[in-house]
Protein backbone atom coordinates (compact mmCIF):
# COMPACT_ATOMS: atom_id res chain seq x y z
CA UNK A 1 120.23 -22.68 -92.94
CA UNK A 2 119.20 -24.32 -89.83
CA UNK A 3 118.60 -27.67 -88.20
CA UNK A 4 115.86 -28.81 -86.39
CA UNK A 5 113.33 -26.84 -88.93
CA UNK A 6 110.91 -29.09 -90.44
CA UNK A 7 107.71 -30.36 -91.06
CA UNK A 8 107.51 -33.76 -88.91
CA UNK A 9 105.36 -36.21 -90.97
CA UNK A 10 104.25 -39.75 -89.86
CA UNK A 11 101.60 -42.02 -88.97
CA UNK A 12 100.50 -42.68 -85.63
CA UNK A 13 102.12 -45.39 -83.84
CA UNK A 14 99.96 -48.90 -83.68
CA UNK A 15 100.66 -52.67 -84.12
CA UNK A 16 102.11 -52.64 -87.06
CA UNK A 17 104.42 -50.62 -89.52
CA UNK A 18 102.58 -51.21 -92.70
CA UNK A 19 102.08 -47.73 -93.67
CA UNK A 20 105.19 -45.83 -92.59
CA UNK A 21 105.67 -42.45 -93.94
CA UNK A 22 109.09 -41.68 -95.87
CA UNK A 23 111.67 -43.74 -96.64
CA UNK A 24 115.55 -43.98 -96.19
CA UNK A 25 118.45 -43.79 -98.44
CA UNK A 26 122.11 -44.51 -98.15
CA UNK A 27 124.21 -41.20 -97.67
CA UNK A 28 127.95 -40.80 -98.54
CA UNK A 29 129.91 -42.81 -96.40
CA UNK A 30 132.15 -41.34 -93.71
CA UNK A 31 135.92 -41.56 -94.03
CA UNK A 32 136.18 -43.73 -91.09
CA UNK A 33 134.28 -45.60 -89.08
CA UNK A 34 132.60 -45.50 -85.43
CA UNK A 35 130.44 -45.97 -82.75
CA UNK A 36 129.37 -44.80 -79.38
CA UNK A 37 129.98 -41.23 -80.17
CA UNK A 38 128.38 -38.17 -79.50
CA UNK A 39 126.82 -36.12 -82.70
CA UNK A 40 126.20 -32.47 -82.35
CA UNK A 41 125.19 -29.43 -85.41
CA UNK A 42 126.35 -26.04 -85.46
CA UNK A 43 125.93 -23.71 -88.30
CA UNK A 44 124.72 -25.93 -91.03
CA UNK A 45 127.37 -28.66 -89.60
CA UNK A 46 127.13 -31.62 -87.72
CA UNK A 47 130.51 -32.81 -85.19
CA UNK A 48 130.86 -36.27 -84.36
CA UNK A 49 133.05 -36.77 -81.62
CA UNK A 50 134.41 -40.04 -79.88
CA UNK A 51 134.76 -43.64 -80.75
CA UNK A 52 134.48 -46.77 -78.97
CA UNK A 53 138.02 -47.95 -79.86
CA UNK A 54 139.68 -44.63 -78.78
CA UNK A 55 140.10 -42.42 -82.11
CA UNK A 56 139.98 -39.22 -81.59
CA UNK A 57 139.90 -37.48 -85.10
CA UNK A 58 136.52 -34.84 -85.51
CA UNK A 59 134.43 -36.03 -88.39
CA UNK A 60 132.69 -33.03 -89.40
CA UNK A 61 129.14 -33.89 -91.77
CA UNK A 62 127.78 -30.83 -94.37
CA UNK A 63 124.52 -32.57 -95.02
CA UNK A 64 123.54 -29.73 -97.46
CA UNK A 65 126.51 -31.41 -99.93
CA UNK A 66 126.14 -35.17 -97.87
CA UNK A 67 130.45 -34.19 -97.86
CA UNK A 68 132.87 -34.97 -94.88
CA UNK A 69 135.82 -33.29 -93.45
CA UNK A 70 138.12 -33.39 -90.46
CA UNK A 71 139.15 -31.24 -87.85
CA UNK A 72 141.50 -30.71 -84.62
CA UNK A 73 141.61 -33.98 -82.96
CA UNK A 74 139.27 -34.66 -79.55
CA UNK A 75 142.41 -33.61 -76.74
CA UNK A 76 142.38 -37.83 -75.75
CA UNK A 77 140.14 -40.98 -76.15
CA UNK A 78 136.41 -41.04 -75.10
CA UNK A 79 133.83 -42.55 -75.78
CA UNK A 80 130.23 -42.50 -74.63
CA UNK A 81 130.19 -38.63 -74.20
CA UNK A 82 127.91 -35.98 -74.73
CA UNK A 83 127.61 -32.81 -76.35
CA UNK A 84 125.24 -29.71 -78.14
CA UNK A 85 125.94 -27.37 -79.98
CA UNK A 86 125.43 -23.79 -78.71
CA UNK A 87 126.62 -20.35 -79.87
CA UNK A 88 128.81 -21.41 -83.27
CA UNK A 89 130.72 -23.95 -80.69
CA UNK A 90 130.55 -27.37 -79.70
CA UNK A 91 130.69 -28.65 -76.17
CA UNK A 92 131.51 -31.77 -75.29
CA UNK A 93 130.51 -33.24 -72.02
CA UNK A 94 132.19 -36.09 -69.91
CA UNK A 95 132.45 -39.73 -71.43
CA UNK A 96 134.05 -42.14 -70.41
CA UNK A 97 137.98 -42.44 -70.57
CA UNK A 98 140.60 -44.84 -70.16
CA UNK A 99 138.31 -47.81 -70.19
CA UNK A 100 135.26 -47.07 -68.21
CA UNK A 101 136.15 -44.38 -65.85
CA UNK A 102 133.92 -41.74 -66.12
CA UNK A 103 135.12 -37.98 -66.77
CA UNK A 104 133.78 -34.90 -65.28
CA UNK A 105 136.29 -32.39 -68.17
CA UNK A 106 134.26 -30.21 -70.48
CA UNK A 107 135.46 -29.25 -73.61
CA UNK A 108 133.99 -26.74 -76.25
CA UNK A 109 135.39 -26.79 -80.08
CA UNK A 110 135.94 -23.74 -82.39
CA UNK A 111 135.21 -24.17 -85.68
CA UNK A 112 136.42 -21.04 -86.84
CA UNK A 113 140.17 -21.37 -84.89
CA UNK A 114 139.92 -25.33 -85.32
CA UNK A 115 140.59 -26.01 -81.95
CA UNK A 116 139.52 -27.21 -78.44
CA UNK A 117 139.08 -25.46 -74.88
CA UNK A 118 138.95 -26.81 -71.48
CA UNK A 119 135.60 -25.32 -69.62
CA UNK A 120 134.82 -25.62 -65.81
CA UNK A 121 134.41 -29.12 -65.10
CA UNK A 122 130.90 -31.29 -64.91
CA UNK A 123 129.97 -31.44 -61.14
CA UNK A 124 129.36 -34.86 -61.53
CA UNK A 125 131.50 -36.91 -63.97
CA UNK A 126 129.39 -39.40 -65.79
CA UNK A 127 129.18 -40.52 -69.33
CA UNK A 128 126.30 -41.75 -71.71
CA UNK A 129 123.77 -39.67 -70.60
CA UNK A 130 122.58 -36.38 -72.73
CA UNK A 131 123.27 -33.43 -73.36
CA UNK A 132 120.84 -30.53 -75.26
CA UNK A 133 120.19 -26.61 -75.31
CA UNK A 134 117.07 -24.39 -73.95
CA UNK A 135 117.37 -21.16 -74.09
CA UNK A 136 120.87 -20.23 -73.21
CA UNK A 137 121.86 -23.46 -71.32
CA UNK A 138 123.00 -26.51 -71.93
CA UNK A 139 121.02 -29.13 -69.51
CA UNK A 140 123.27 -32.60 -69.20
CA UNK A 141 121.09 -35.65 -68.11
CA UNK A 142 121.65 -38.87 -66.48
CA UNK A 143 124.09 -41.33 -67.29
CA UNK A 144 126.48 -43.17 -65.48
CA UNK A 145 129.69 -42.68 -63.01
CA UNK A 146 132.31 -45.04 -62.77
CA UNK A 147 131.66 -48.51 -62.14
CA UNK A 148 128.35 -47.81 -64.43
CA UNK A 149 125.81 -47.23 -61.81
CA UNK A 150 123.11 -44.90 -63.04
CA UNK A 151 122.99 -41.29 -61.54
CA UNK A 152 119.76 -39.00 -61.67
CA UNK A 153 122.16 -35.73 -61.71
CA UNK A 154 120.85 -32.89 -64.11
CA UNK A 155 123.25 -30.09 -64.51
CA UNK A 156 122.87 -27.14 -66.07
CA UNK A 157 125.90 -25.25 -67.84
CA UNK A 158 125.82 -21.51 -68.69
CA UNK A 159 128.30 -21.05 -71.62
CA UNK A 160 128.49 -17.13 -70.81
CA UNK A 161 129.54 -17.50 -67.44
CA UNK A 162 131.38 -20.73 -67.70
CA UNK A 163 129.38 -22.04 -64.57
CA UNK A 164 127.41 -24.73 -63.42
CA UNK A 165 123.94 -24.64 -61.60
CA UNK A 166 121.25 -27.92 -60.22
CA UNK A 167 117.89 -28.73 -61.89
CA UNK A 168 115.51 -31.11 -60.61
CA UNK A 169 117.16 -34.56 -61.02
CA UNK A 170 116.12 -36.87 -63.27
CA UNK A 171 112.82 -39.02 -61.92
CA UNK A 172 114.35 -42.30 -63.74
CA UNK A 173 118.07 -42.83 -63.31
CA UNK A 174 119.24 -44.12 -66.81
CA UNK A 175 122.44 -44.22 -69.52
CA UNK A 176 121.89 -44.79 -73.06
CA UNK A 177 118.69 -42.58 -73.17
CA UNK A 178 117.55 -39.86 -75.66
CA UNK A 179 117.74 -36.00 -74.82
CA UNK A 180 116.02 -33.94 -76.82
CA UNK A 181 114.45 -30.00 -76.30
CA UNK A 182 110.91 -28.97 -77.89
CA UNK A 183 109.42 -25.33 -77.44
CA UNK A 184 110.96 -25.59 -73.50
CA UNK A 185 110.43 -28.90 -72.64
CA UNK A 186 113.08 -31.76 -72.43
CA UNK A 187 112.62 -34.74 -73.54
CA UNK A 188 114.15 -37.93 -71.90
CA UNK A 189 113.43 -41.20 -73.63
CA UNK A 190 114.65 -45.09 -73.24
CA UNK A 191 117.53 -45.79 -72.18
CA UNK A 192 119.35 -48.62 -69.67
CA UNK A 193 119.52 -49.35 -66.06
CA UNK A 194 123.26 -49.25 -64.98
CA UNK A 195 124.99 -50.08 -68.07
CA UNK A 196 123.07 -53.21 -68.83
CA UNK A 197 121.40 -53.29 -72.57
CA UNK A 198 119.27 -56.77 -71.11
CA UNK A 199 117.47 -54.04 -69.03
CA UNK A 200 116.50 -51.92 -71.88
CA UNK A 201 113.17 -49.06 -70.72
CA UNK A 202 110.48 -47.78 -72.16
CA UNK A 203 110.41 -45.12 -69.86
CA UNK A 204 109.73 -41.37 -71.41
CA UNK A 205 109.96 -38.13 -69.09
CA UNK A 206 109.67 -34.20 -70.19
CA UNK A 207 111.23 -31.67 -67.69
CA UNK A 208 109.55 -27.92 -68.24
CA UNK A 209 112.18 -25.72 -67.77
CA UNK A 210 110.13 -23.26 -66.62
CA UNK A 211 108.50 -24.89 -63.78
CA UNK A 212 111.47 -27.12 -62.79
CA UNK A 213 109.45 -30.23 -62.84
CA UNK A 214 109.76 -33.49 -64.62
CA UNK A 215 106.52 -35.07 -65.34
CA UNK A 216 106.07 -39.02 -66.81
CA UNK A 217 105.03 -39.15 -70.60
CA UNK A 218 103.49 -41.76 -72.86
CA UNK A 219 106.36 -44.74 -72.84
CA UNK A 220 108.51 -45.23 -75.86
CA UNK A 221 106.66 -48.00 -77.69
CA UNK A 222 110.10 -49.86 -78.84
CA UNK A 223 112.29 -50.13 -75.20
CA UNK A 224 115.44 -49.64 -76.32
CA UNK A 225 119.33 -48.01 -75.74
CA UNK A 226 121.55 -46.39 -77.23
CA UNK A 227 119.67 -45.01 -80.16
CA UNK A 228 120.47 -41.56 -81.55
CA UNK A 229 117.78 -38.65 -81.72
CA UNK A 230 117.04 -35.85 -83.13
CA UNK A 231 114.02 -33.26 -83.85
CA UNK A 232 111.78 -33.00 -86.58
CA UNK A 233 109.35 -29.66 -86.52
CA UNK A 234 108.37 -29.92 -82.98
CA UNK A 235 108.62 -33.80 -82.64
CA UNK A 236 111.67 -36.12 -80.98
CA UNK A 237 113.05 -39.01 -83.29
CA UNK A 238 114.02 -42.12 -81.80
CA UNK A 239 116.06 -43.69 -84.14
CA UNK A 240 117.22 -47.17 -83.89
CA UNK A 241 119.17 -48.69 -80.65
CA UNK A 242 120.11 -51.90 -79.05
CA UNK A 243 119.34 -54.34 -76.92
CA UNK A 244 121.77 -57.36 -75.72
CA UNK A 245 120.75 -59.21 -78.41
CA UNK A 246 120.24 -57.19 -81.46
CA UNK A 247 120.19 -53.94 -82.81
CA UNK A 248 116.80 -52.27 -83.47
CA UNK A 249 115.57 -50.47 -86.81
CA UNK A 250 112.41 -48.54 -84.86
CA UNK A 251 111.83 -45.16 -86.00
CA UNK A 252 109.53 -43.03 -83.69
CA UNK A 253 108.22 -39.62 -82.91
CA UNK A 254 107.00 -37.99 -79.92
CA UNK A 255 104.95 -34.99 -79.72
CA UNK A 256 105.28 -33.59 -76.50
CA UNK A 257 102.37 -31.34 -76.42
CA UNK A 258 99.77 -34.40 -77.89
CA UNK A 259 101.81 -36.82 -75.65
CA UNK A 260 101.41 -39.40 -78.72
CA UNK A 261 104.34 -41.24 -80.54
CA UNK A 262 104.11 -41.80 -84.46
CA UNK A 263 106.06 -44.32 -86.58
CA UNK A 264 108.48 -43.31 -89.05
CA UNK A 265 109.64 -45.46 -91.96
CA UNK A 266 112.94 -48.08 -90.34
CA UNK A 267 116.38 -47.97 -90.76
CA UNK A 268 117.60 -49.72 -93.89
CA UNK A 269 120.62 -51.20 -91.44
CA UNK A 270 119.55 -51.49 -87.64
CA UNK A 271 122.30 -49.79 -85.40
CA UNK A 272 123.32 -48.22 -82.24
CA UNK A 273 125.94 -45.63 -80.61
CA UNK A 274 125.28 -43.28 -83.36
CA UNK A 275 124.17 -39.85 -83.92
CA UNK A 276 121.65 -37.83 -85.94
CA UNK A 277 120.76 -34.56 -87.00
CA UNK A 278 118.13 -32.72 -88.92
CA UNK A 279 118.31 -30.42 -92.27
CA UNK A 280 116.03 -28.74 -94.41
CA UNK A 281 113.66 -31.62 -93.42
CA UNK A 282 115.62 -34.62 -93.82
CA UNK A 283 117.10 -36.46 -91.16
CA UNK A 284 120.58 -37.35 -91.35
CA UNK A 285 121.93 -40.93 -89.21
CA UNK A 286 125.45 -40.94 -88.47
CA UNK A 287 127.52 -43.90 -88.06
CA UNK A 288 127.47 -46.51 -85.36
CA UNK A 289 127.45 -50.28 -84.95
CA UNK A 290 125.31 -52.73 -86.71
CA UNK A 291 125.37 -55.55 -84.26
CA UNK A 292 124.71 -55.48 -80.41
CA UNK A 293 128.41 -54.18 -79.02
CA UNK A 294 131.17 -52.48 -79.93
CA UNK A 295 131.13 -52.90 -83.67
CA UNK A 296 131.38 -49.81 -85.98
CA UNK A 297 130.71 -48.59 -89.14
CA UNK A 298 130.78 -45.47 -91.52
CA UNK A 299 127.25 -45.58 -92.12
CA UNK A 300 125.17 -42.76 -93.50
CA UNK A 301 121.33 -42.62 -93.97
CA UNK A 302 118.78 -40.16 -94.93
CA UNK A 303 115.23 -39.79 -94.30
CA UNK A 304 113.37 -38.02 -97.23
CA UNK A 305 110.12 -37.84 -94.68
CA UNK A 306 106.47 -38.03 -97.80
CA UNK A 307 104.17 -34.90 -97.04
CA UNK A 308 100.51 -36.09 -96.04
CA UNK A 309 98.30 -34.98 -98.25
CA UNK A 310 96.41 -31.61 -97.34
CA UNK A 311 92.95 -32.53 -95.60
């Protein structure tokens, strides 16, 4: 079985919410709690990795059986990392470490051995930016270097070779944005100008691999940071976030190739610093904090998306 594959149903995005296709349902628990962590599915599996108050234990999701597990502990504190899954392993990209110094050490995770690797390092350390596969890379976006100034750097990691190579840098320098992939394209939503959730964007940019070019996209109609994301068919979910006053229970979906968001139904608790992934059609939010922060929680949901009816 395999995420990602699914039938993306919703209404198109207007005023109002009224109509919202689907509707969430509380998942089993995790056995602990987090937040700011990076979320990332192999094999029918999804890795959480990180935590805002420095645990370090892998919480590994079957959403198949909604069951939990753990595996090798991350090698030290982070938080605000990134990671994909590519090739049966995860690898786990920068973060930040011992407070808010951000870390340029790559990881990747055997599931099979139950146990971590050091890779070649990220050419530039930064943390809270994104991380997702096309084709047989791993691109990492944006983020933030120490001191939480926003860098445009987008690296591209080769997992055969163990090497790094430049893409065209991101147009809008941001942390706490959304990286997704569709058919080629990247996808790089929202997100925060140099750390600060009062400065929240509704900026949305797609990079074509092919071409090496990033081109500007309709804007996310909710502004907002640190929301997780995920894929549905060939649509992006934006799934809840913050700002510095509140958390945010927006659901949306972009279709890259209509350049047109949809509306999905909301969160049944608003949060942030979370993760999600998608299986056999239903999407799976993991974790995260409730309020505006560094709050946590063990938090599970599940979207059960409603097929439209055939025209």
């Amino acid at each position: 079985m395999r995420f990602g594959l699914a039938i993306a149903v919703a209404l198109v995005v207007g005023g109002a919410h009224a109509h919202e296709v689907g509707g969430w349902r509380a998942g089993r628990p995790a056995p602990a709690e987090r937040s700011e962590v990076a979320v990332a599915a192999i094999d029918g599996r999804a890795y959480v990795i990180g935590d805002f108050a420095g645990a370090t234990e892998l919480l590994i999701y079957d959403p198949s059986r909604e069951t939990w597990t753990k595996g090798a502990p991350f090698p030290y504190p982070v938080h605000h990392t990134m990671a994909a899954g590519y090739g049966g392993r995860i690898y786990v990209f920068g973060g930040y470490v011992n407070g808010w110094e951000a870390s340029g050490k790559v990881w990747v995770y055997d599931p099979g051995a139950d146990a971590w690797e050091r890779r070649r390092d990220l050419p530039t350390p930064r943390a809270a930016g994104g991380a997702t596969v096309i084709g047989t890379a791993i691109h990492v976006v944006g983020g933030s270097v120490s001191g939480r100034a926003n860098s445009p750097a987008h690296e591209v990691y080769d997992p055969a070779t163990d090497s790094w190579t430049s893409a065209a840098p991101l147009p809008t320098p941001r942390d706490h944005l959304s990286v997704q992939a569709v058919d080629g394209k990247l996808v790089a939503t929202g997100g925060r100008v140099d750390g600060e959730p009062s400065r929240n964007l509704a900026v949305n940019e797609v990079y074509d691999a092919a071409a090496d070019r990033w081109n500007a996209a309709a804007p996310l109609p909710t502004p907002r940071s640190g929301a997780a994301s995920t894929v549905l068919g060939r649509e992006v979910i934006v799934i809840g976030g913050e700002s510095a006053s509140k958390t945010f229970d927006a659901v949306e979906a972009y279709d890259p190739r209509a350049d047109l968001w949809r509306a999905l139904a909301r969160l049944r608790h608003p949060r942030h610093g979370f993760g999600a992934v998608t299986h056999e059609g239903r999407i799976h939010s993991l974790l995260g904090s409730p309020r505006p922060g560094g709050d946590r929680s063990s938090l599970v949901e599940v979207l059960d998306p409603t097929p439209l009816p055939s025209p």
